[in-house]
Protein backbone atom coordinates (compact mmCIF):
# COMPACT_ATOMS: atom_id res chain seq x y z
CA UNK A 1 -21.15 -14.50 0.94
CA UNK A 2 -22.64 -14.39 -2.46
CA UNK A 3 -21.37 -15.28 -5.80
CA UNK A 4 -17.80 -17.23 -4.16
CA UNK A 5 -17.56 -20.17 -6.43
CA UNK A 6 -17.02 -17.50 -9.42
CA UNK A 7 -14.77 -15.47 -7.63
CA UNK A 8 -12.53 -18.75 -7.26
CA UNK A 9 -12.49 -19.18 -10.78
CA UNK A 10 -11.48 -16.13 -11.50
CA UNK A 11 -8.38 -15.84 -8.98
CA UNK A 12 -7.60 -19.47 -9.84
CA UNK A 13 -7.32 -18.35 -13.76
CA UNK A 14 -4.03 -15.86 -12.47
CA UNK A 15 -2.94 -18.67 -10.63
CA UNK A 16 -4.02 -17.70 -7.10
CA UNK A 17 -5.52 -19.40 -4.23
CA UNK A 18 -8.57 -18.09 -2.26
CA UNK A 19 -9.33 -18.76 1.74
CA UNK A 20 -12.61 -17.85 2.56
CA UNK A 21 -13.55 -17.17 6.55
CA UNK A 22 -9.83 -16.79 7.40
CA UNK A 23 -9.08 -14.14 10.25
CA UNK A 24 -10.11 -10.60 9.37
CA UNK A 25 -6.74 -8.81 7.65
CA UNK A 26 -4.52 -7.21 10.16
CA UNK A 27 -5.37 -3.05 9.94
CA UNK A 28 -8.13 -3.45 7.39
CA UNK A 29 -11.90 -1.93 8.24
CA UNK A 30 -14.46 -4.51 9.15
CA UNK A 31 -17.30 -3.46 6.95
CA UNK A 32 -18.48 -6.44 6.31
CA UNK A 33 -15.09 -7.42 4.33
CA UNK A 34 -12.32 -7.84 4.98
CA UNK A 35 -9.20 -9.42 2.39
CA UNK A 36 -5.89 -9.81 2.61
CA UNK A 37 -2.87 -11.81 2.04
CA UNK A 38 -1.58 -14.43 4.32
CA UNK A 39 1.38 -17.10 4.81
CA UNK A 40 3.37 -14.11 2.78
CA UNK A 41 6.22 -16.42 0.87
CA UNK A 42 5.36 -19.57 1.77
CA UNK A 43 4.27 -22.37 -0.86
CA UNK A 44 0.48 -22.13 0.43
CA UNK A 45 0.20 -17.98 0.10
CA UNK A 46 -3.40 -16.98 -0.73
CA UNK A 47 -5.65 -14.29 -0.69
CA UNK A 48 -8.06 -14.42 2.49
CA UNK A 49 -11.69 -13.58 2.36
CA UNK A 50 -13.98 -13.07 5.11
CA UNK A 51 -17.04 -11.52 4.12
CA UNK A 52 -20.97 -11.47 5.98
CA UNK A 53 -23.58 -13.61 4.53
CA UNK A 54 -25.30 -10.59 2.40
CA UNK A 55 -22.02 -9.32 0.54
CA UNK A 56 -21.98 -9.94 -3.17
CA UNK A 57 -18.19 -10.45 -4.60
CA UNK A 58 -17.75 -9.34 -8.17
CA UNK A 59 -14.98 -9.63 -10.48
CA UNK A 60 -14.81 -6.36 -12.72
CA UNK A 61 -11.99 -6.84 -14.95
CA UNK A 62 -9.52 -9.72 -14.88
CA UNK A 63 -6.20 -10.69 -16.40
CA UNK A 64 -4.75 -13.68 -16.14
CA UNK A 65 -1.83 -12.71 -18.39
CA UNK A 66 -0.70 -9.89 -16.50
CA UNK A 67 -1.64 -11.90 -13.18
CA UNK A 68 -4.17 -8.81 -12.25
CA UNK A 69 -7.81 -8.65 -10.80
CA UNK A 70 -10.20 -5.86 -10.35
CA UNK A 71 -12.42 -7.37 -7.20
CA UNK A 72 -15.69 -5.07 -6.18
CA UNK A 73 -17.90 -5.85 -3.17
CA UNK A 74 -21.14 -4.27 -2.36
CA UNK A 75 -24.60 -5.24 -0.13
CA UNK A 76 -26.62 -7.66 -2.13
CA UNK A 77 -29.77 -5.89 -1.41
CA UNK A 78 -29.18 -2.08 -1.16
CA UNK A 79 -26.26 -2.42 -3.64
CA UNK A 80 -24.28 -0.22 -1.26
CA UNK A 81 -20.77 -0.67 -2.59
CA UNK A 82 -18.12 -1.42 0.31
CA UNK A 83 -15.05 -1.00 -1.56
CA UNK A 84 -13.00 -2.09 -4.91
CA UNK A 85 -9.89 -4.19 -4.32
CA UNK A 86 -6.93 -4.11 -7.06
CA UNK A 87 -5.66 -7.93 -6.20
CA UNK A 88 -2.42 -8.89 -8.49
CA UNK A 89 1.00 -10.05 -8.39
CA UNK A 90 4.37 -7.91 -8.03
CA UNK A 91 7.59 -9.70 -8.16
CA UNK A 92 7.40 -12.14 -5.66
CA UNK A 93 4.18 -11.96 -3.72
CA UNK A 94 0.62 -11.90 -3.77
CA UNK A 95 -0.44 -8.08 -2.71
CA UNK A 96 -3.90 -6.22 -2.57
CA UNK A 97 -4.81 -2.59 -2.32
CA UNK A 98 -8.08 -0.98 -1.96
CA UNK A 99 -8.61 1.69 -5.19
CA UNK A 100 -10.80 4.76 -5.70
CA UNK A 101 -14.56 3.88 -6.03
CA UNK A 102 -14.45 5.57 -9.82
CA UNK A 103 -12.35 2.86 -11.39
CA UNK A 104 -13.60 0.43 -13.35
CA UNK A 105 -10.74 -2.27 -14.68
CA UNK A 106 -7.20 -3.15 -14.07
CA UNK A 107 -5.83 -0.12 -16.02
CA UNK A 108 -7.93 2.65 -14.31
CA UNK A 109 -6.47 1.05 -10.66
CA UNK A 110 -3.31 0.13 -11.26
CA UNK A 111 -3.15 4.36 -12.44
CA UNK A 112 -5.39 5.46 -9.81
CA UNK A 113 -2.60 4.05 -6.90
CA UNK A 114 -0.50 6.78 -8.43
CA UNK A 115 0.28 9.71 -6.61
CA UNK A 116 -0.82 12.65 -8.80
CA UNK A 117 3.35 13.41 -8.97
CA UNK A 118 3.62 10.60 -10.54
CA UNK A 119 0.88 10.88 -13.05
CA UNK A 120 2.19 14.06 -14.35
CA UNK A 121 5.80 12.98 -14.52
CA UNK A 122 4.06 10.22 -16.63
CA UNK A 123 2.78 12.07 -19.43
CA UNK A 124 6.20 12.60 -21.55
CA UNK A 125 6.34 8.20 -21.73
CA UNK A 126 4.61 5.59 -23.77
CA UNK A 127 1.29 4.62 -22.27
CA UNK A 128 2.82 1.21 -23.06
CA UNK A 129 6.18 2.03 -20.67
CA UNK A 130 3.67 3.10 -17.35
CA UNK A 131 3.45 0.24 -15.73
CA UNK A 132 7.08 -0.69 -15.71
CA UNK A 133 9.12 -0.71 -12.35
CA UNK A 134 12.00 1.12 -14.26
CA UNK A 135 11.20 3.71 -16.92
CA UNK A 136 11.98 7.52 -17.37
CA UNK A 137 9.12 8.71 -15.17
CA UNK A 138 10.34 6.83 -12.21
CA UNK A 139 11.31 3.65 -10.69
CA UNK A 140 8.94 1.77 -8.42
CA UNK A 141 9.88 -0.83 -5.65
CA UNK A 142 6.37 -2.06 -4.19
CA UNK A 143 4.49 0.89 -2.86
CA UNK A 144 7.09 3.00 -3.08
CA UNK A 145 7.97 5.53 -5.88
CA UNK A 146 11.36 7.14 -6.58
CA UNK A 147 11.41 10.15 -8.79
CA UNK A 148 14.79 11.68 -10.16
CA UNK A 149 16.02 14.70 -8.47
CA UNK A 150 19.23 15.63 -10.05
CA UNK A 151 19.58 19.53 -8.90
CA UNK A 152 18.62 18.41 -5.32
CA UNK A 153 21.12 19.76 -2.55
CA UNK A 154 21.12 18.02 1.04
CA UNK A 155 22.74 21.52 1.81
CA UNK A 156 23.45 21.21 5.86
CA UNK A 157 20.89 18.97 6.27
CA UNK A 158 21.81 15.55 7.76
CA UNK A 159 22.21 12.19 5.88
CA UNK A 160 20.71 9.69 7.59
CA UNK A 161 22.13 6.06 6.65
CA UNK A 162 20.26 2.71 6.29
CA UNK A 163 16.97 4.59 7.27
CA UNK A 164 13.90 3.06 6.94
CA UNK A 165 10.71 3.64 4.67
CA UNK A 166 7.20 2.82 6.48
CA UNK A 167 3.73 2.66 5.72
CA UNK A 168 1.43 1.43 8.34
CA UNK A 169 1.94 -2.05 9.17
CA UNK A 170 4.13 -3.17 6.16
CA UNK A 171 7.68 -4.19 6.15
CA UNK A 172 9.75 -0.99 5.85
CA UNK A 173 11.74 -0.41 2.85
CA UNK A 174 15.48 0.67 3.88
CA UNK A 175 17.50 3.54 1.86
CA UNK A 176 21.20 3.61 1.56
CA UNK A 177 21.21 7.45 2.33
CA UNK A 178 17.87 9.66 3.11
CA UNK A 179 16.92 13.14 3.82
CA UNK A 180 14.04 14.08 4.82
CA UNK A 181 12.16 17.52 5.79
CA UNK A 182 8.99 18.79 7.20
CA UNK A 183 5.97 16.58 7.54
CA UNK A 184 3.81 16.10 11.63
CA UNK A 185 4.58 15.03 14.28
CA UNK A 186 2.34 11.66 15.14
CA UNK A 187 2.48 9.27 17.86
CA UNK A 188 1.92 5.63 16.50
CA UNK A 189 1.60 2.07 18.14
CA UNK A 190 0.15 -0.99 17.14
CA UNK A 191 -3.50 0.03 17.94
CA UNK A 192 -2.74 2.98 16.00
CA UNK A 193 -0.30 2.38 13.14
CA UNK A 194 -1.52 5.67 11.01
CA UNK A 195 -0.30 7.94 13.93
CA UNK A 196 -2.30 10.20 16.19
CA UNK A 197 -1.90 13.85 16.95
CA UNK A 198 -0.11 15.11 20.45
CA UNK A 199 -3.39 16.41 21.40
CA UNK A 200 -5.26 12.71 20.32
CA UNK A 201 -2.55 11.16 22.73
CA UNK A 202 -2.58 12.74 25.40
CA UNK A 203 -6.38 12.54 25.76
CA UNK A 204 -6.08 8.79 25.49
CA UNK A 205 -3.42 8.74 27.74
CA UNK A 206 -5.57 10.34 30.05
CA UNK A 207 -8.87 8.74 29.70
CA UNK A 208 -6.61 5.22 29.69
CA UNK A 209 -3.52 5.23 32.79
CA UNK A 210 -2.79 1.75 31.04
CA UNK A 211 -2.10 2.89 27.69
CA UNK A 212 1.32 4.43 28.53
CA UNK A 213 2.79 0.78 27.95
CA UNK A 214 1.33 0.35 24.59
CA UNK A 215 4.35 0.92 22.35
CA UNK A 216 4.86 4.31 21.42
CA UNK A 217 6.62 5.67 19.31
CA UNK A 218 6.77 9.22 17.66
CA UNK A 219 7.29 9.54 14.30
CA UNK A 220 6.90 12.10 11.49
CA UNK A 221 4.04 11.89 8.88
CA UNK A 222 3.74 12.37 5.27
CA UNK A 223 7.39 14.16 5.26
CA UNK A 224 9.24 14.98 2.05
CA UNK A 225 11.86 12.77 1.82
CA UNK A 226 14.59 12.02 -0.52
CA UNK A 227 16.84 9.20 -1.40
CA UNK A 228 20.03 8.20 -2.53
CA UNK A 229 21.78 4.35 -3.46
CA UNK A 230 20.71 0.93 -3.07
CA UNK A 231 16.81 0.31 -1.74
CA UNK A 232 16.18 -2.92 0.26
CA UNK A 233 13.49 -4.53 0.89
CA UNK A 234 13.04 -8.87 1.14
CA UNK A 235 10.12 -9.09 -0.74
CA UNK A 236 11.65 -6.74 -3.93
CA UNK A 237 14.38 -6.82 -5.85
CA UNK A 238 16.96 -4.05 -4.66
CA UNK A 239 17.17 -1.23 -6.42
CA UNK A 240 20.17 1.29 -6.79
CA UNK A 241 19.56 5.15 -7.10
CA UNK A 242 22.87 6.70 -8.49
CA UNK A 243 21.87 10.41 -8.19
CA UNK A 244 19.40 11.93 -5.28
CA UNK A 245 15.80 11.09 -5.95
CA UNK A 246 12.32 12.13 -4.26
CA UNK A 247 10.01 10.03 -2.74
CA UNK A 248 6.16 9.43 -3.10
CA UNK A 249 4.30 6.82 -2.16
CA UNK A 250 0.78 4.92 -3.42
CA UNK A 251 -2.43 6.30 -2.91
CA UNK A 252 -4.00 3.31 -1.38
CA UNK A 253 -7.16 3.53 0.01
CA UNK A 254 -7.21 2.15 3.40
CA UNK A 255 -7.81 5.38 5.92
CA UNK A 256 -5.13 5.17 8.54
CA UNK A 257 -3.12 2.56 7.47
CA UNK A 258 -1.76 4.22 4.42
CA UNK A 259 0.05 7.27 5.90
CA UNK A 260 3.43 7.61 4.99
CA UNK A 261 5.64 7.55 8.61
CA UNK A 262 9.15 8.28 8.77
């Protein structure tokens, strides 16, 4: 991998350790990259890098202050670019999401993991108040994003309690009160933790007798959901919702990994 010793320099400047050649990250493409964030709350947590020989790391934006990175990588001799990497700190951990290809510095990605609700609910604020977890747009708790729906009406639908929030592989999120609606129908295990259609399934099922004992379970995609008290989740502080609120959730770019399951 080319260019590491400055890429050190620059995560060790936000205070940050860097592995390199540490196990590929858990759901991530291997294409010719892959970066995560391991030992999650443990004195030694670090980013892990595991890159091939010809992949150039560069650092496009960095700061320190704000404990925020903008990390490109691309093919040192076609330039082919494999991917931009927003790697920061929120509250407590280490985290790192893969951003649109467009963005050039920590501003641009930290806005471009909005959804495009979120954006617009964004405009009546202070450019300065955007990026805080609690501010009239919205509150934020990790990936998640809780806007305020005052005139919304459960009507006969059923309030679930304690529910949990997931995305992919991540620890879920659990709401005092939810409702959701809509949304598909997906099967998802741990070979497939985006969900697969019925019709996906079953062919795998057939092509695969053995697959029957992988894990199942059927859940509901990209549903509209909406939320009510406190928010939980061990790596964020818990937040309280006094009124109903809708949920949206980061536009991370990761494929499969980043549907929103319910």
């Amino acid at each position: 991998m080319l260019n590491r010793d400055s890429v050190i320099k620059k995560f060790e400047k936000m205070g940050a350790k860097v592995d390199f050649g540490r196990a590929p990250a858990r759901g991530r493409p291997r294409i010719g990259l892959s970066i995560d964030v391991l030992n999650q709350g443990a004195p030694n947590e670090a980013f892990a890098i595991d890159a091939d020989a010809d992949v150039e790391l560069c650092v496009l934006d960095a700061r320190p202050r704000d404990q925020h990175l903008l990390l490109m990588a691309r093919r040192f001799e076609s330039g082919e670019i494999l991917g931009k990497y927003l790697c920061g700190h929120d509250e407590r951990h280490w985290f790192v999401a893969g951003v649109e290809p467009g963005t050039t510095n920590v501003r641009t990605a930290m806005e471009s993991l909005k959804p495009a609700s979120v954006r617009e609910r964004q405009k009546a604020i202070r450019p300065r108040k955007r990026n805080r977890r609690h501010n009239p747009a919205f509150v934020r708790q990790g990936e998640w994003f809780f806007l305020s729906a005052r005139d919304f009406d459960p009507g006969q639908n059923h309030v679930l309690r304690n529910e949990p929030l997931v995305r992919g592989r991540g620890k879920p999120h659990r709401a005092e009160e939810l409702v959701r609606f809509g949304g598909d129908r997906v099967y998802v295990t741990e070979r497939y933790p985006g969900g697969i259609s019925e019709a996906r399934y079953r062919c795998i099922l057939a092509a695969n007798p053995k697959s029957r004992h992988w894990g199942w379970r059927v859940m509901v995609r990209d549903p509209r959901v909406f939320v009510r008290g406190a928010i939980r989740h061990p790596d964020h502080k818990s937040v309280v919702l006094k009124h109903w609120y809708r949920v949206e959730v980061s536009v991370e770019v990761f494929s499969e990994t980043v549907a929103f399951l319910d």
